[in-house]
Structure formats: C-alpha cells, structure tokens
N, C-alpha and C. Protein backbone atom coordinates (compact mmCIF):
# COMPACT_ATOMS: atom_id res chain seq x y z
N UNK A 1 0.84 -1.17 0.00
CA UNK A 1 0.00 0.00 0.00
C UNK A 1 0.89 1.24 0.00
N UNK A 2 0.74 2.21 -1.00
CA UNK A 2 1.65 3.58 -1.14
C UNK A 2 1.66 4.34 0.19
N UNK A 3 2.13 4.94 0.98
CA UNK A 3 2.32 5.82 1.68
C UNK A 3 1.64 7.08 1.68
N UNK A 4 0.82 7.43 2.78
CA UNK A 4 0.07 8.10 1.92
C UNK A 4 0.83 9.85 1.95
N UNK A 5 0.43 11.05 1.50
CA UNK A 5 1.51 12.12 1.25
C UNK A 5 1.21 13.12 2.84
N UNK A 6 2.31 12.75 3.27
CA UNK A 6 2.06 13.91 4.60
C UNK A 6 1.72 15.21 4.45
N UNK A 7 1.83 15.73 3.27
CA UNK A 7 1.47 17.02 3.30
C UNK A 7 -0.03 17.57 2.33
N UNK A 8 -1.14 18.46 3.07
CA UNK A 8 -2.10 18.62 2.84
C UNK A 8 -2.12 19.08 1.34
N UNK A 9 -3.14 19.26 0.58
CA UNK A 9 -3.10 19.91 -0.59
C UNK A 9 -3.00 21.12 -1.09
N UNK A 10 -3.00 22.28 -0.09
CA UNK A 10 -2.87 23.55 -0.35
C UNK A 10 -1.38 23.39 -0.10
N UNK A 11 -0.74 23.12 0.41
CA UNK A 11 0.89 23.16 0.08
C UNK A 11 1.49 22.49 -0.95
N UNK A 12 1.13 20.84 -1.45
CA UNK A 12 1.21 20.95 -2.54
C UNK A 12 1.02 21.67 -3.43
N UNK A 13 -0.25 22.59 -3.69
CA UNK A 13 -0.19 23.38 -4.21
C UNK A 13 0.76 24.48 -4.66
N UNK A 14 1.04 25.14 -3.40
CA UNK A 14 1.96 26.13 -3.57
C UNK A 14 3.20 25.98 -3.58
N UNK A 15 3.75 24.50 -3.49
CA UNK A 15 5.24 24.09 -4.07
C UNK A 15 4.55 24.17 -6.00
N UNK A 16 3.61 23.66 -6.11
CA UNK A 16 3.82 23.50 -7.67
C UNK A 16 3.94 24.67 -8.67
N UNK A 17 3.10 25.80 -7.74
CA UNK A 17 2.74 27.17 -8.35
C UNK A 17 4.09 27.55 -8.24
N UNK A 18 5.06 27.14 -6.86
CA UNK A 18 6.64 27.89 -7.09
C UNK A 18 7.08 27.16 -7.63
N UNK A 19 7.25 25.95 -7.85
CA UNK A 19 8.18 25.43 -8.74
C UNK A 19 8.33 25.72 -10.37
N UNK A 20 6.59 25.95 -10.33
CA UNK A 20 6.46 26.04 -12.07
C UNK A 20 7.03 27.60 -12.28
N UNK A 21 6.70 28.36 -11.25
CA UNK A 21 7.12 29.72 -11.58
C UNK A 21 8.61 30.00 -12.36
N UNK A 22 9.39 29.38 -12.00
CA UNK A 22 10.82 29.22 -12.33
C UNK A 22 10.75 29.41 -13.93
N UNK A 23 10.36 28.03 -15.03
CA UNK A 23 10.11 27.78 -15.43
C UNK A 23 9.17 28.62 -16.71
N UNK A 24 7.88 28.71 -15.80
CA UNK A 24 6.66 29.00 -16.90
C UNK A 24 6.22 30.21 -16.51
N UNK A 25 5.21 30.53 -17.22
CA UNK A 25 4.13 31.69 -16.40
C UNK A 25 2.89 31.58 -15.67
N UNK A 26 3.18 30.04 -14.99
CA UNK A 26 2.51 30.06 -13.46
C UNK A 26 2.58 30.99 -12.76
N UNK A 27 3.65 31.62 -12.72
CA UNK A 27 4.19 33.17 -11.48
C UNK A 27 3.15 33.63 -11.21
N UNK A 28 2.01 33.91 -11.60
CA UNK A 28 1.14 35.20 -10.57
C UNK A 28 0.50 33.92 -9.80
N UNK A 29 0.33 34.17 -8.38
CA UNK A 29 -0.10 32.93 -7.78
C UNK A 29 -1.82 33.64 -7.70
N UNK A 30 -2.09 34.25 -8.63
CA UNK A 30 -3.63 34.93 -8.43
C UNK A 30 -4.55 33.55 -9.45
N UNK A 31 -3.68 33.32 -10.00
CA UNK A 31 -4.19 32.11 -11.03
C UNK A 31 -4.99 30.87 -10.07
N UNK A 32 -3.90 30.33 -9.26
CA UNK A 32 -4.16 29.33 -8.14
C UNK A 32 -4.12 29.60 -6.96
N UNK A 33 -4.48 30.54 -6.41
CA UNK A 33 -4.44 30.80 -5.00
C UNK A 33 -4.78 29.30 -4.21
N UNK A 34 -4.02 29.64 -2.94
CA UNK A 34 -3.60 28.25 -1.99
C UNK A 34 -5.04 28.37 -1.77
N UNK A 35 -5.84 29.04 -1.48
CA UNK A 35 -7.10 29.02 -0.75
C UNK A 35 -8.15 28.36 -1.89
N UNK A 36 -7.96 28.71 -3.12
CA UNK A 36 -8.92 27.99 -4.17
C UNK A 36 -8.38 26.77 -4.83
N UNK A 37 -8.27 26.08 -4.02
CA UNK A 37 -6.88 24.86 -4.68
C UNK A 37 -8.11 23.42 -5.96
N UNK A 38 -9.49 23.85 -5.57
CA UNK A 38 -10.47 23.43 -6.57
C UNK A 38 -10.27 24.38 -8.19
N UNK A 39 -10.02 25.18 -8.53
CA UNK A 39 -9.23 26.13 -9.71
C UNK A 39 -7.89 25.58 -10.53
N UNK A 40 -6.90 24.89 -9.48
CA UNK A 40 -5.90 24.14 -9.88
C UNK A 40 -6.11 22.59 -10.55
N UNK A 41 -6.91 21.82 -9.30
CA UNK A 41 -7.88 20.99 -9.70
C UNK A 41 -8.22 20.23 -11.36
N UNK A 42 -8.97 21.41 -11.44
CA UNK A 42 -10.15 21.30 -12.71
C UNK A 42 -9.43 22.02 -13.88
N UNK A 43 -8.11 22.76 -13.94
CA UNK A 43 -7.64 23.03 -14.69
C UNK A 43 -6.48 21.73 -15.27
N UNK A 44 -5.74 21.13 -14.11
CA UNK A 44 -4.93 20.06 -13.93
C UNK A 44 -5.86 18.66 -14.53
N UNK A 45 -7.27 18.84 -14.53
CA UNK A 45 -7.93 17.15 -14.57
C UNK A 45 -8.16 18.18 -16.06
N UNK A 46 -8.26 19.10 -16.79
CA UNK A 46 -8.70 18.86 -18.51
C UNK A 46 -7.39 19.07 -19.06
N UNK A 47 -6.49 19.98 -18.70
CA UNK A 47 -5.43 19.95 -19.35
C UNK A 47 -4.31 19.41 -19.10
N UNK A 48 -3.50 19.09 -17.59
CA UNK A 48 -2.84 18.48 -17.34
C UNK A 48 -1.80 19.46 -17.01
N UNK A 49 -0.68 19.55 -16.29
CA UNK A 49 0.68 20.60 -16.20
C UNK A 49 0.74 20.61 -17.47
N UNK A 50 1.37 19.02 -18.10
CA UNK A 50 2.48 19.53 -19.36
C UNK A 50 1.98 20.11 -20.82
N UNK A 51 0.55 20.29 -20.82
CA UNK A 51 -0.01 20.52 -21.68
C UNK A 51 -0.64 22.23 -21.15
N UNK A 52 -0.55 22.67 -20.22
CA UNK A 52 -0.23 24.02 -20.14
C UNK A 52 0.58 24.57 -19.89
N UNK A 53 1.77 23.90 -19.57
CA UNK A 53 3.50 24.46 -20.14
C UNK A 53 3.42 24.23 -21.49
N UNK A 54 3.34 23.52 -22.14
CA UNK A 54 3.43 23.90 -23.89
C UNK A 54 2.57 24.98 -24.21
N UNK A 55 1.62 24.85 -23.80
CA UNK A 55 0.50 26.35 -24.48
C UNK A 55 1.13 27.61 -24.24
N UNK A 56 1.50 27.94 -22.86
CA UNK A 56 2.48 28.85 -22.16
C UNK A 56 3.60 29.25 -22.84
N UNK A 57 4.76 28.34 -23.12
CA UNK A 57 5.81 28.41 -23.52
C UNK A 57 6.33 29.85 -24.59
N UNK A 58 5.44 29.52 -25.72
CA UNK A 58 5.65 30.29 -26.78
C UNK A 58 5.20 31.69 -26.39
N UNK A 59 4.38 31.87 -25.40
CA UNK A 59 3.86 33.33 -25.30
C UNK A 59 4.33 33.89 -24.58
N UNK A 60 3.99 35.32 -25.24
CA UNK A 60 4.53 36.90 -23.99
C UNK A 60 3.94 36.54 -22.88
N UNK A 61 4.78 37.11 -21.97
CA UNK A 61 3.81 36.92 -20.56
C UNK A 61 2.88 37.92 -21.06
N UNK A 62 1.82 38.99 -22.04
CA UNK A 62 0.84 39.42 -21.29
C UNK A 62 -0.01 38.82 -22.26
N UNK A 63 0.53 37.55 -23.27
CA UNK A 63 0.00 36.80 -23.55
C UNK A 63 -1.12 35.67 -22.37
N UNK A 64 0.28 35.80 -21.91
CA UNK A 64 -0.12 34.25 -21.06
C UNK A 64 -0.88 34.00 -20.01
N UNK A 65 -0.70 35.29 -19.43
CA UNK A 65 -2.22 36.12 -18.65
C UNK A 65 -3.56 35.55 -19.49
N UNK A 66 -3.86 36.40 -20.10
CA UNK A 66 -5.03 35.93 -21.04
C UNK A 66 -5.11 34.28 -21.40
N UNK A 67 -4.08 33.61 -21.77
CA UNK A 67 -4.13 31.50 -22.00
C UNK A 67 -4.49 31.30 -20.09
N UNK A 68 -3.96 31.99 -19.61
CA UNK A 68 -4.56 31.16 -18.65
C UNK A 68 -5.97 31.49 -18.26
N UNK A 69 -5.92 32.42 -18.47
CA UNK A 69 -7.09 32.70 -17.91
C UNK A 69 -8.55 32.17 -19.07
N UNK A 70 -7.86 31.86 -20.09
CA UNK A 70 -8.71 31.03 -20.97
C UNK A 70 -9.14 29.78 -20.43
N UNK A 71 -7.84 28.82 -19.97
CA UNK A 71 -7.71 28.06 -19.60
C UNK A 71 -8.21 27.77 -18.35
N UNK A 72 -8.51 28.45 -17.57
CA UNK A 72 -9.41 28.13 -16.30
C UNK A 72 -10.71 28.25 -16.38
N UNK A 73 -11.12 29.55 -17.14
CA UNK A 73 -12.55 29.68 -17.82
C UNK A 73 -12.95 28.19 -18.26
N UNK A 74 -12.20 27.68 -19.25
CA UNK A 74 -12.50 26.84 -19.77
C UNK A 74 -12.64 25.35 -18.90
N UNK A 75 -11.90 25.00 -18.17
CA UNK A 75 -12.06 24.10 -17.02
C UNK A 75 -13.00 24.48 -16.33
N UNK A 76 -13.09 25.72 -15.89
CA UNK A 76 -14.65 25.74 -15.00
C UNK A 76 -16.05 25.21 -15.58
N UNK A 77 -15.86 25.92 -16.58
CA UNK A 77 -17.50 25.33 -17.99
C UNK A 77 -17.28 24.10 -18.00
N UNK A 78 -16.42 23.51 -18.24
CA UNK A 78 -16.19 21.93 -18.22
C UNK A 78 -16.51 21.16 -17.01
N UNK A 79 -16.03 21.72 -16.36
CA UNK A 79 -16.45 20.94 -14.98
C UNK A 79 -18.24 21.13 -14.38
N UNK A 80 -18.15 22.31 -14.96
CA UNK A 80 -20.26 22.27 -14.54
C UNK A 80 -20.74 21.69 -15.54
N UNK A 81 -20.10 21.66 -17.02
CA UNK A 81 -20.86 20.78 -17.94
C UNK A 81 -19.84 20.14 -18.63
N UNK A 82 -19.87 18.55 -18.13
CA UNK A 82 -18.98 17.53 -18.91
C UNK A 82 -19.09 17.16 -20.14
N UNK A 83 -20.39 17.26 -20.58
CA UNK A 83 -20.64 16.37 -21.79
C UNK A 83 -20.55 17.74 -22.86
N UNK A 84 -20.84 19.27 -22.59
CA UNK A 84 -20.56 20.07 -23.78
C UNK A 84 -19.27 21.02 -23.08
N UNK A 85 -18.65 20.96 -22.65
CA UNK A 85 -17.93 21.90 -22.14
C UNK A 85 -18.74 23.43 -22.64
N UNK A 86 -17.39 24.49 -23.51
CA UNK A 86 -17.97 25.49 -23.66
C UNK A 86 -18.93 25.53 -24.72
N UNK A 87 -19.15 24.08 -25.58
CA UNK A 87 -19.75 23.90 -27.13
C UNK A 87 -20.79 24.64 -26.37
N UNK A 88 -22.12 24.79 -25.46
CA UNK A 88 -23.13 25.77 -25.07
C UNK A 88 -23.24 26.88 -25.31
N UNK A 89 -21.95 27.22 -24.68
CA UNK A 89 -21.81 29.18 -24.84
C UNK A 89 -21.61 28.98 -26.25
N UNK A 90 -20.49 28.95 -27.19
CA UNK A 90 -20.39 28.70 -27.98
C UNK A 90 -21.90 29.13 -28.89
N UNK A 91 -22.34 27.97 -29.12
CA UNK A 91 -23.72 27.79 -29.49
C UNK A 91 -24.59 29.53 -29.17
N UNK A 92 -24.67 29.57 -28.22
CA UNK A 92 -25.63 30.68 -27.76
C UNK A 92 -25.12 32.13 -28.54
N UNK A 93 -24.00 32.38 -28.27
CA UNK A 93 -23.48 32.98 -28.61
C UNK A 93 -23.35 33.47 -30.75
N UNK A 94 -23.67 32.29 -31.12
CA UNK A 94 -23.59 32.34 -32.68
C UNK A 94 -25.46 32.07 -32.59
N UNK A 95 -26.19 31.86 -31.68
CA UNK A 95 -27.67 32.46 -32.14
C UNK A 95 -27.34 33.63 -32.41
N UNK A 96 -27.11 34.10 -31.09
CA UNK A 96 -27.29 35.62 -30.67
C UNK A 96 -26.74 36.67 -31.76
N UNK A 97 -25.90 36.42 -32.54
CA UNK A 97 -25.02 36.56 -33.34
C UNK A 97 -26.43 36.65 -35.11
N UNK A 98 -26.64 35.12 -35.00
CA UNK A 98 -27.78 35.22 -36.41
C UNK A 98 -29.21 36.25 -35.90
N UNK A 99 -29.27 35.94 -34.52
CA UNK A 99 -30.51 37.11 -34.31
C UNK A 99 -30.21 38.26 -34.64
N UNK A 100 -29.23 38.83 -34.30
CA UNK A 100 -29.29 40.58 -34.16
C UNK A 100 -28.71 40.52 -36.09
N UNK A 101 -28.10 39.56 -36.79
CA UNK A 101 -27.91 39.96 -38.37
C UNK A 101 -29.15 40.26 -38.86
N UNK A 102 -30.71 39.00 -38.53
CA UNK A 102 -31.73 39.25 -39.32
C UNK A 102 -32.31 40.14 -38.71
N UNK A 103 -32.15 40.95 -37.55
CA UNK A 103 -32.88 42.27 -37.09
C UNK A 103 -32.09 43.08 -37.80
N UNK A 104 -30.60 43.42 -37.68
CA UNK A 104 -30.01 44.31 -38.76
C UNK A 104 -30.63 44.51 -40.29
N UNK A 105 -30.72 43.65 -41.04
CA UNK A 105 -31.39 43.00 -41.98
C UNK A 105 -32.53 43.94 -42.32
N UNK A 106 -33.76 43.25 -41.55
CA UNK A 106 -34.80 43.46 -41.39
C UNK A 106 -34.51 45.05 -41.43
N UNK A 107 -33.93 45.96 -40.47
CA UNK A 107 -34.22 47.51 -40.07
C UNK A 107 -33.64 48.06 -41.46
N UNK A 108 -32.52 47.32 -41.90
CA UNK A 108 -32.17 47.99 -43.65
C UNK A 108 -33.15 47.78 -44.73
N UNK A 109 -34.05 47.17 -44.36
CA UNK A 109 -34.79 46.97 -45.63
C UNK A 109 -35.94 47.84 -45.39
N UNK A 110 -36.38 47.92 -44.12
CA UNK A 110 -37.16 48.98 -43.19
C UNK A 110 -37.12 50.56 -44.04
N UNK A 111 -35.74 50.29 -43.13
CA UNK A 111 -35.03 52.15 -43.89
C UNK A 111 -35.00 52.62 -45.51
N UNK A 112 -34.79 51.46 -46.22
CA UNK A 112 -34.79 51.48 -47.67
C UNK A 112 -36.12 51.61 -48.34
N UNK A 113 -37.34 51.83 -47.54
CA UNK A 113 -38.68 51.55 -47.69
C UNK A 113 -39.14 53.28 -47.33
N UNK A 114 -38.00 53.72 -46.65
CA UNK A 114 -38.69 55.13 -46.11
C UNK A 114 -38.63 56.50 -47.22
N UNK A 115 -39.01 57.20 -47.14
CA UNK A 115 -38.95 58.45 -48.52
C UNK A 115 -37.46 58.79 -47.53
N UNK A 116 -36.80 59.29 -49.16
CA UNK A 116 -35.82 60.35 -48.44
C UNK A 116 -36.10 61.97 -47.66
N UNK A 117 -35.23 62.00 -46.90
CA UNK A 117 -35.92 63.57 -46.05
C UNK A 117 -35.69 64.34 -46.73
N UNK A 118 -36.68 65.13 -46.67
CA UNK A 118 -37.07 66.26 -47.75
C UNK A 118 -36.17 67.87 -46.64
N UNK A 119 -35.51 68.57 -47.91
CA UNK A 119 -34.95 69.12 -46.59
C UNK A 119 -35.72 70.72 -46.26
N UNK A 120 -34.86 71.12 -45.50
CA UNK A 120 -35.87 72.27 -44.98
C UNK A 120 -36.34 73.44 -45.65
N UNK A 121 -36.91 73.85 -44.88
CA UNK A 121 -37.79 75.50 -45.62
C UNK A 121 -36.72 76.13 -45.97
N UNK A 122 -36.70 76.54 -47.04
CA UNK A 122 -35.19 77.71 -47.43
C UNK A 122 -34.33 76.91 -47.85
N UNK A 123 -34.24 75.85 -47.86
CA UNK A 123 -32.60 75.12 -47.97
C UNK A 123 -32.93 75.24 -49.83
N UNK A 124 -31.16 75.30 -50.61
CA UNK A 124 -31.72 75.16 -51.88
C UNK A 124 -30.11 74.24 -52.08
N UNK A 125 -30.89 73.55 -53.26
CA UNK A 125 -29.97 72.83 -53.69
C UNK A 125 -29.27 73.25 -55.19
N UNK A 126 -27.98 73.12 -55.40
CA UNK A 126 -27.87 73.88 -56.72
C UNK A 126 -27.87 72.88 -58.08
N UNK A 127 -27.03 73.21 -58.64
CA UNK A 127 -27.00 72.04 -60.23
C UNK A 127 -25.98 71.40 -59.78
N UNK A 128 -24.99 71.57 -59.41
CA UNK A 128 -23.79 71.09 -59.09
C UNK A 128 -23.87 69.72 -57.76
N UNK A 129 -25.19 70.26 -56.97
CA UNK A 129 -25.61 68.95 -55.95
C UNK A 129 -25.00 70.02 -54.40
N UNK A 130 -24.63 71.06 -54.35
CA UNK A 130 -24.22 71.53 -53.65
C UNK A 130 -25.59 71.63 -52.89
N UNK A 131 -25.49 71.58 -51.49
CA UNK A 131 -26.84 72.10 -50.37
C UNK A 131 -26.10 73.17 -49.46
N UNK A 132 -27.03 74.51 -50.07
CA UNK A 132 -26.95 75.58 -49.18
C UNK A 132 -28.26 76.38 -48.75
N UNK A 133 -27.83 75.81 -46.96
CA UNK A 133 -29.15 75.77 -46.03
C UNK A 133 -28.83 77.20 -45.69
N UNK A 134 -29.68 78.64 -45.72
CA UNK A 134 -29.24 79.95 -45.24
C UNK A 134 -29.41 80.51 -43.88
N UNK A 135 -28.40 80.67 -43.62
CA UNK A 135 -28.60 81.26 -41.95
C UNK A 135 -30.21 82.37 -42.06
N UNK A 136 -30.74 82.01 -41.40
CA UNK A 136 -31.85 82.38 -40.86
C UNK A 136 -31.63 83.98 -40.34
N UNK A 137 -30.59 84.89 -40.32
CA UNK A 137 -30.33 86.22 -39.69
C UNK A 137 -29.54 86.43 -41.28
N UNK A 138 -29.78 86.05 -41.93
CA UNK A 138 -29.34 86.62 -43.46
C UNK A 138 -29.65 87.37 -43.60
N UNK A 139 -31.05 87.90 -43.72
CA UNK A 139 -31.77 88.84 -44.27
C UNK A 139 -33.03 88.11 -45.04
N UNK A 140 -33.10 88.95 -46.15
CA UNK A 140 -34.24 88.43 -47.07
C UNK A 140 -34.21 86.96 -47.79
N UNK A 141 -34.65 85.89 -47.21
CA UNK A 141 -34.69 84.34 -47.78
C UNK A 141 -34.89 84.76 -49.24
N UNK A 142 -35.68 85.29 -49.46
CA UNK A 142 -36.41 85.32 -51.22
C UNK A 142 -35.21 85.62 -51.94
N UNK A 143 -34.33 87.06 -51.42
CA UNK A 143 -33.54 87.48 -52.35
C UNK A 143 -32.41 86.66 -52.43
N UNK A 144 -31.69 85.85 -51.41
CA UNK A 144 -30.55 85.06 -50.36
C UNK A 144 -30.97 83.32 -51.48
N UNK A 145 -31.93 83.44 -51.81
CA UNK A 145 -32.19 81.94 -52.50
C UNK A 145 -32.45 82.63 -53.93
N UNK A 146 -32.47 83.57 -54.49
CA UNK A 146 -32.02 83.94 -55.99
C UNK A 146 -30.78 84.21 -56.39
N UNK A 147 -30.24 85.02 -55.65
CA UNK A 147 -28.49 85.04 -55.37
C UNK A 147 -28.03 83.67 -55.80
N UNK A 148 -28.49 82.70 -54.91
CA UNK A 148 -27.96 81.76 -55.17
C UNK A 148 -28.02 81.17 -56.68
N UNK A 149 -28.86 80.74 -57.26
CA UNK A 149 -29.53 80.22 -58.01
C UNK A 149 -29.18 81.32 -59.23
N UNK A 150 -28.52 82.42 -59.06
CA UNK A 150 -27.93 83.26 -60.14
C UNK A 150 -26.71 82.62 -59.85
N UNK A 151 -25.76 82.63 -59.09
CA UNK A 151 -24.62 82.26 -58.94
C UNK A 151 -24.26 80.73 -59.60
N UNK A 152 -25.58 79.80 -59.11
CA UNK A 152 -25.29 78.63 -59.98
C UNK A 152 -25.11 78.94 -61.46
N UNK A 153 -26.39 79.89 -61.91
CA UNK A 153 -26.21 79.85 -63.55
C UNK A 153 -25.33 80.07 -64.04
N UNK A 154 -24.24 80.98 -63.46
CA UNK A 154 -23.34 81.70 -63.72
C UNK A 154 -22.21 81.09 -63.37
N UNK A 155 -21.84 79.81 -63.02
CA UNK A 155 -21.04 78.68 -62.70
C UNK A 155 -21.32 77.52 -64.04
N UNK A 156 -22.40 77.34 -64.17
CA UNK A 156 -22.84 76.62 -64.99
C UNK A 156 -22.48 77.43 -66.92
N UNK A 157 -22.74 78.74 -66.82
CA UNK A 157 -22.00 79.09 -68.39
C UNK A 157 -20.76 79.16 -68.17
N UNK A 158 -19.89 79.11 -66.50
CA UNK A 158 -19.00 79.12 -66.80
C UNK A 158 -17.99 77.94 -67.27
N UNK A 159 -18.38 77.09 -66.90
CA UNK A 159 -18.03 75.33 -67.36
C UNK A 159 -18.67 75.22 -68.70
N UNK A 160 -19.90 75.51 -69.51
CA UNK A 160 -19.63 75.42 -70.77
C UNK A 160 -18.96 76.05 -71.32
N UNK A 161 -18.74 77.21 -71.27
CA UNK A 161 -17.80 78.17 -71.94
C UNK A 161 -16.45 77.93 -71.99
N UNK A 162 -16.00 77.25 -71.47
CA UNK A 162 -14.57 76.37 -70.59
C UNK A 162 -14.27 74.94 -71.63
C-alpha cells in the first residue's frame, strides 16, 4: 500500500505554483491561490501541467495572462458541464449573433422603404448637388435663394464656356 503524502493539498499546491514559476508563467499565484486549490484541480484534470507548459511556452507573458485565464474559464464550464464543455456558450453565442444579423437585416430593408428627407424650408440645392441651407439672420430668404440660383447659372455658363 503507497504511503500516503504527509502534506495537505494547499501546500502541494503552492510548491507546484513555485516550482512552475521558475520555469513558466505560473508566477502570478492569483491564477491558483492556496485558498482555491479546486481552480488548480479542474484546470490540472482537462489539461494536465504539461499541456499548459506547452501552451504557455511560446507566449509573452501578457500573452499568457489571457491563456490562462482562458484556460481556467474553460475548465470551470467543463467541470459544470462535462458532456458540452464550452460547445453551449459557444452555441448561444452564434444564435445571438444570427438574431441581431436578421434584425439588422430586417431595419435595412425597413429604412430602404422610407422616402428620403425632404430638406428644410429655405434650404436650396444647386446644379452642381451643392446644399446651401441659409442662416436664418441673413436677411431676405427670397432674395438670399435667388443670389444663389444666379450664382449657380453663372457657374454653370461658366463650365460650358470652358
């Protein structure tokens, strides 16, 4: 019969978190705190150490922040649901995704259905496509929107004449 290990599991723990520190980017012990030693656990029973030292390896540490923290996310979903891990979220997530396209959808075809806005009192548009809306303390609109509309004509012989 094996012997069994004199020492409790939160110290195992925190020899492994220092040992790996050396090594990997175990170092922030915020990952596995001695007190949540169920986090180490469930990360250790889907991926294993040596298969999150390889994931680790290649990355920046502010990479590796983020893999782990993938990586525990991901052991937690796993561990409340064995048979889909994150395939659920996953899933939900690409509804949620086709819902809001055919509401997008839907509101463009909506909008494409509406008259264009007609624009305001006074505003004039010229030949050229130019929109000139007149300050309202102009003076006389009547004369302020012939001006204009002379000025186009007079743009307009000037490009044929050209």
């Amino acid at each position: 019969m094996p012997a069994a290990n004199p020492r409790p599991k939160p110290v195992q723990l925190a020899d492994f978190v220092a040992r790996s520190a050396r090594a990997t980017a175990f170092s922030p012990r915020s990952f596995f705190p001695a007190a949540d030693e169920s986090r180490f656990q469930k990360a250790h029973r889907l991926f294993g150490v040596s298969k999150m030292k390889k994931i680790l390896e290649p990355l920046l540490p502010h990479q590796c922040v983020v893999a782990m923290a993938t990586m525990i996310y991901e052991s937690e979903v796993h561990a409340a649901s064995p048979d889909t891990g994150c395939l659920d979220i996953i899933l939900q997530l690409h509804s949620q995704i086709e819902r809001r396209a055919a509401h997008l959808d839907h509101l463009r075809r909506h909008l494409s259905l509406l008259p264009s806005p007609t624009p305001a009192l006074g505003t004039v548009i010229t030949g050229d496509g130019e929109i000139i809306i007149p300050h309202p303390t102009t003076g006389n609109l009547k004369h302020r929107c012939q001006d204009v509309l002379e000025n186009d004509q007079k743009k307009q012989r000037r490009r044929r004449g050209a």
